[in-house]
PDB file of N, CA and C in Angstrom:
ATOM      1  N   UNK A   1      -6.795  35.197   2.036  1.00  0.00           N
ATOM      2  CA  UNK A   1      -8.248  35.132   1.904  1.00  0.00           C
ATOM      3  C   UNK A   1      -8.656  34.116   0.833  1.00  0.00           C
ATOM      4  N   UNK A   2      -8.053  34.305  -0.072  1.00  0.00           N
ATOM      5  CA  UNK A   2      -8.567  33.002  -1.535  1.00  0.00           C
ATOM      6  C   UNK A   2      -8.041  31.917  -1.118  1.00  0.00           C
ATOM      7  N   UNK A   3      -7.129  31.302  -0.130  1.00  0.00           N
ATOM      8  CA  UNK A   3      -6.691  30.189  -0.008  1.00  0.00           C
ATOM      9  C   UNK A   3      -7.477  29.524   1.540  1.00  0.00           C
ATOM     10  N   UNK A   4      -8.187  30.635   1.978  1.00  0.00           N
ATOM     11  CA  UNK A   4      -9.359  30.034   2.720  1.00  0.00           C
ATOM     12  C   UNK A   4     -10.554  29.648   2.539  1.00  0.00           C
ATOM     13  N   UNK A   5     -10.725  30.573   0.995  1.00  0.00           N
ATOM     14  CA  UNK A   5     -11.913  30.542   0.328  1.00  0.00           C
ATOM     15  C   UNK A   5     -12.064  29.140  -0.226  1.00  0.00           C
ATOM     16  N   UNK A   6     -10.825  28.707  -1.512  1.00  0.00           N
ATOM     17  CA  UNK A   6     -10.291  27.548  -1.549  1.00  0.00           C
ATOM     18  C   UNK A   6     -10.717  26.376  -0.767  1.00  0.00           C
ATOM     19  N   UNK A   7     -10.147  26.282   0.361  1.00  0.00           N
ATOM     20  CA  UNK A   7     -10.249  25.349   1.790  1.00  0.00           C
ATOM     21  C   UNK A   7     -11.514  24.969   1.861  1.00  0.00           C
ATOM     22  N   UNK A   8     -12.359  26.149   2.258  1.00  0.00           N
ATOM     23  CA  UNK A   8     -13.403  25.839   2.124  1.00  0.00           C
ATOM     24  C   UNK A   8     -14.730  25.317   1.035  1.00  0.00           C
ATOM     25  N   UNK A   9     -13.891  25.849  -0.109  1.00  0.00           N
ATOM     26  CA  UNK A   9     -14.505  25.220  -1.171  1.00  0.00           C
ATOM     27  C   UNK A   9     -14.637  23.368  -1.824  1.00  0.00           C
ATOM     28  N   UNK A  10     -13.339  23.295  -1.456  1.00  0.00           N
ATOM     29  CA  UNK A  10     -13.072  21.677  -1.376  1.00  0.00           C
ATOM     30  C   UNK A  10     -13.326  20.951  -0.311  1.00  0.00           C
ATOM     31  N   UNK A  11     -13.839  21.841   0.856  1.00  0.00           N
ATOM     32  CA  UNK A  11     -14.323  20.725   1.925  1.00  0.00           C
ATOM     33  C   UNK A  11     -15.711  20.472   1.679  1.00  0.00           C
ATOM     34  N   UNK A  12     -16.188  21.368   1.488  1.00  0.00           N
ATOM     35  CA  UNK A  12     -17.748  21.370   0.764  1.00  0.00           C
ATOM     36  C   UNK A  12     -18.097  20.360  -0.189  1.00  0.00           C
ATOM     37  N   UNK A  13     -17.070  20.373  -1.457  1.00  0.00           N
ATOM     38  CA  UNK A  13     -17.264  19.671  -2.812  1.00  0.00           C
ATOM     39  C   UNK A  13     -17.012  17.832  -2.155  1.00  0.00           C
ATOM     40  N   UNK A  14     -16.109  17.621  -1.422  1.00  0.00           N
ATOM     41  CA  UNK A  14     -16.299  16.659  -0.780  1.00  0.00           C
ATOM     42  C   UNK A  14     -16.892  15.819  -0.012  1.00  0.00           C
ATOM     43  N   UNK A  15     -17.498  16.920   0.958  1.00  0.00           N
ATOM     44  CA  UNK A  15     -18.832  16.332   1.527  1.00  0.00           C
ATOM     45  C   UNK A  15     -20.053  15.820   0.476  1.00  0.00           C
ATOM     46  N   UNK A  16     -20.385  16.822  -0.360  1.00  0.00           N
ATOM     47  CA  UNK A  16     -21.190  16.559  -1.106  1.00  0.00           C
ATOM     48  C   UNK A  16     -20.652  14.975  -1.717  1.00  0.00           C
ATOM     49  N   UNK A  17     -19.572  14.994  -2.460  1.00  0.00           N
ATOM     50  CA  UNK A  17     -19.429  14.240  -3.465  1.00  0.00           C
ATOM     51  C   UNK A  17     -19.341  12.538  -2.367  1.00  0.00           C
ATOM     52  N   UNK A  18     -19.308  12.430  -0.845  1.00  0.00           N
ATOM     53  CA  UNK A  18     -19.460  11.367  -0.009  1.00  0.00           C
ATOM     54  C   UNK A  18     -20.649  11.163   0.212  1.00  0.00           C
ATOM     55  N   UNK A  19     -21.909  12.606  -0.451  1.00  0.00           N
ATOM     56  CA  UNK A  19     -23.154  11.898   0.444  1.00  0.00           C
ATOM     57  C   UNK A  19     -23.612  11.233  -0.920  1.00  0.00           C
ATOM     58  N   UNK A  20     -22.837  11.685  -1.834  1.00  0.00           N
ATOM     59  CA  UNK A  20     -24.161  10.780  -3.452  1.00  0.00           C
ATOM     60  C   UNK A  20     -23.149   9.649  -3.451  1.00  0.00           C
ATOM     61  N   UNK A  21     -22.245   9.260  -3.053  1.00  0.00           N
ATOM     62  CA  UNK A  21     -21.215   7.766  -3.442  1.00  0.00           C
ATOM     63  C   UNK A  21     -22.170   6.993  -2.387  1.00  0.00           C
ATOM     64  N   UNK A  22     -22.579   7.370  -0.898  1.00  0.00           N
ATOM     65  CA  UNK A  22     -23.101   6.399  -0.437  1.00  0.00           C
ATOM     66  C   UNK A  22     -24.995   6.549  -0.503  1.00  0.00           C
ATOM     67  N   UNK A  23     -25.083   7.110  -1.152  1.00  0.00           N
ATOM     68  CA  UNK A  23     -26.453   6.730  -1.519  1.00  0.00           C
ATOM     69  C   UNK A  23     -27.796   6.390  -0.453  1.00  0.00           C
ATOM     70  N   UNK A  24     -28.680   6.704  -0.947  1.00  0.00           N
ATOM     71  CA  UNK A  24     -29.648   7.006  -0.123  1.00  0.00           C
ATOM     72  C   UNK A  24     -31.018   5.876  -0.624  1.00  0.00           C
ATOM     73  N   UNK A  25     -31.613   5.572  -2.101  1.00  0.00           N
ATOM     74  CA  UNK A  25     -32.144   5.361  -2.709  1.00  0.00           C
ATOM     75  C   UNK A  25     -32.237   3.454  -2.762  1.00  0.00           C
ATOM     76  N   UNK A  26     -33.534   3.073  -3.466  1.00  0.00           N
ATOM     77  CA  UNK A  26     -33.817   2.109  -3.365  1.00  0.00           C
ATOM     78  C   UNK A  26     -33.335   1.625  -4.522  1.00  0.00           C
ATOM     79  N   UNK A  27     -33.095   0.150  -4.548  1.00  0.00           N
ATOM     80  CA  UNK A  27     -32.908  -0.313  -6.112  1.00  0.00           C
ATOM     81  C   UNK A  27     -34.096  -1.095  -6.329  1.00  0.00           C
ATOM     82  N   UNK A  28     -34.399  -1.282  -7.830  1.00  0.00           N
ATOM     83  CA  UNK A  28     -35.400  -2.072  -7.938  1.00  0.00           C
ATOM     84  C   UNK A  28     -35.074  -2.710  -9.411  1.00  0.00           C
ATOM     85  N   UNK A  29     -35.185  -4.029  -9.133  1.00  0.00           N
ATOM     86  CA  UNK A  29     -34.817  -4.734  -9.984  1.00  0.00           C
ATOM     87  C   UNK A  29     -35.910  -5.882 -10.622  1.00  0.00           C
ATOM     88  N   UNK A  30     -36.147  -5.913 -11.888  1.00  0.00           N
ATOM     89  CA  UNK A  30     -37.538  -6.822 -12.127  1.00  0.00           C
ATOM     90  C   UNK A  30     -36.863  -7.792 -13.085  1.00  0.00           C
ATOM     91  N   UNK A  31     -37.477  -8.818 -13.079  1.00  0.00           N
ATOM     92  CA  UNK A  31     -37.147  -9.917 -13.795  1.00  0.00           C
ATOM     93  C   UNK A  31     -39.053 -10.083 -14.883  1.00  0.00           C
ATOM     94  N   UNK A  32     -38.143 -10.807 -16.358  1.00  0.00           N
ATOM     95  CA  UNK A  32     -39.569 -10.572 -16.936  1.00  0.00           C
ATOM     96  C   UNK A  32     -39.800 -12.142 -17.507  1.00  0.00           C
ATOM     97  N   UNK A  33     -40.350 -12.485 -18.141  1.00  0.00           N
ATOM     98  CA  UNK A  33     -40.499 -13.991 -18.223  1.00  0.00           C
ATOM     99  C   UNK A  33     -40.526 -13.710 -19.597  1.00  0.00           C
ATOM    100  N   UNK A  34     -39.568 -14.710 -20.347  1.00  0.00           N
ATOM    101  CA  UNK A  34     -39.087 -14.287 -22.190  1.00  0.00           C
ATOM    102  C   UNK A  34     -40.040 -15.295 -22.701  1.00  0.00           C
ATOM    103  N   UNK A  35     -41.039 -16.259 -21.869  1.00  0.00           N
ATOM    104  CA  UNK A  35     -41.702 -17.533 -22.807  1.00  0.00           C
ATOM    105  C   UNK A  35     -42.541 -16.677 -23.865  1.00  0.00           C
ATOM    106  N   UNK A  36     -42.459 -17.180 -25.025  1.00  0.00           N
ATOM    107  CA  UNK A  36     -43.346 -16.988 -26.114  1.00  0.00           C
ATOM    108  C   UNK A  36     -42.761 -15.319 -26.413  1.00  0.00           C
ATOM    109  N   UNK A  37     -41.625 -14.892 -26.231  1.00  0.00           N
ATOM    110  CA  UNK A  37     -41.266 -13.359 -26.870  1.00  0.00           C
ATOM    111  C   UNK A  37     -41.083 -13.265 -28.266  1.00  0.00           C
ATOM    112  N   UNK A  38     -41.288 -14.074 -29.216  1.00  0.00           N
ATOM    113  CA  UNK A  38     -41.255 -14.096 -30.670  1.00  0.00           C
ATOM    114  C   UNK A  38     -42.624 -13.475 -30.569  1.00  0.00           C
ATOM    115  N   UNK A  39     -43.469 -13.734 -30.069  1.00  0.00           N
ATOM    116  CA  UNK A  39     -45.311 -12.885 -30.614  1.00  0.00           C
ATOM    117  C   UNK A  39     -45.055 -11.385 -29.715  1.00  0.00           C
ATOM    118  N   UNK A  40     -44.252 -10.754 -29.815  1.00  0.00           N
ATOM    119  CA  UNK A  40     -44.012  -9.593 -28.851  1.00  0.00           C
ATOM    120  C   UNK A  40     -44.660  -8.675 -30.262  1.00  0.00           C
ATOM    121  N   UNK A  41     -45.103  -7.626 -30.369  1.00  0.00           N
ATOM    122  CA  UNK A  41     -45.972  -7.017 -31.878  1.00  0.00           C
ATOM    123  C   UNK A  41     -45.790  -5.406 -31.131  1.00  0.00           C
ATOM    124  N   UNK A  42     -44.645  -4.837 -31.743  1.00  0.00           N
ATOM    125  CA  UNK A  42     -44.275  -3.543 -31.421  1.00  0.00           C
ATOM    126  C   UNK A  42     -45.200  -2.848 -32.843  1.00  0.00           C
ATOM    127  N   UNK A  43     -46.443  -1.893 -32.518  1.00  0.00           N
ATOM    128  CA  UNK A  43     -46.987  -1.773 -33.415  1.00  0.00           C
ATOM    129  C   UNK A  43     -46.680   0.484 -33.962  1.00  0.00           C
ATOM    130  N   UNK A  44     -46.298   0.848 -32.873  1.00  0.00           N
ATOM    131  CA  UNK A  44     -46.306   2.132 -32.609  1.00  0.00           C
ATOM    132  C   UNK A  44     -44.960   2.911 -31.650  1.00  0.00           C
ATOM    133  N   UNK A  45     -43.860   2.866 -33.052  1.00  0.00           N
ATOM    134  CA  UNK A  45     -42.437   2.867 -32.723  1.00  0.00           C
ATOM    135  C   UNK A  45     -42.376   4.425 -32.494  1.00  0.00           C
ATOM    136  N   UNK A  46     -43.357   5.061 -33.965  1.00  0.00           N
ATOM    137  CA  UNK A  46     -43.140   6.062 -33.866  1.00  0.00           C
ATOM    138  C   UNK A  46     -43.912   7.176 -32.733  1.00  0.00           C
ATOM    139  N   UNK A  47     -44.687   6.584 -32.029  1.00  0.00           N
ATOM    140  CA  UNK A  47     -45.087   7.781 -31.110  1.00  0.00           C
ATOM    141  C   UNK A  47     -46.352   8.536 -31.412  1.00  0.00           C
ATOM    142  N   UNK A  48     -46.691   8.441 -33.017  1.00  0.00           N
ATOM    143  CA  UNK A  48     -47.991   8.846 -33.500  1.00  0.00           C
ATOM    144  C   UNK A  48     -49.073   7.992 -33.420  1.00  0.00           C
TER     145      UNK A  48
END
């Protein structure tokens, strides 16, 4: 009985672990333009 339980436990953990390797989801990738990033003025690091 535990070595069916087993069996079935690792066929499960496998399926799962094939449906998140091939992925479902979009990528999104942005590009930002660095001209003039010296005047960048981070004024509110802390959140207050």
């Amino acid at each position: 009985m535990t070595k069916l339980i087993i069996a079935m436990v690792l066929a499960l953990s496998s399926t799962f672990v094939n449906a998140q390797l091939r992925g479902s989801g979009k990528t999104i990738t942005k590009t930002y333009n660095y001209k003039n990033f010296s005047k960048v003025i981070f004024n509110d690091l802390d959140g207050k």
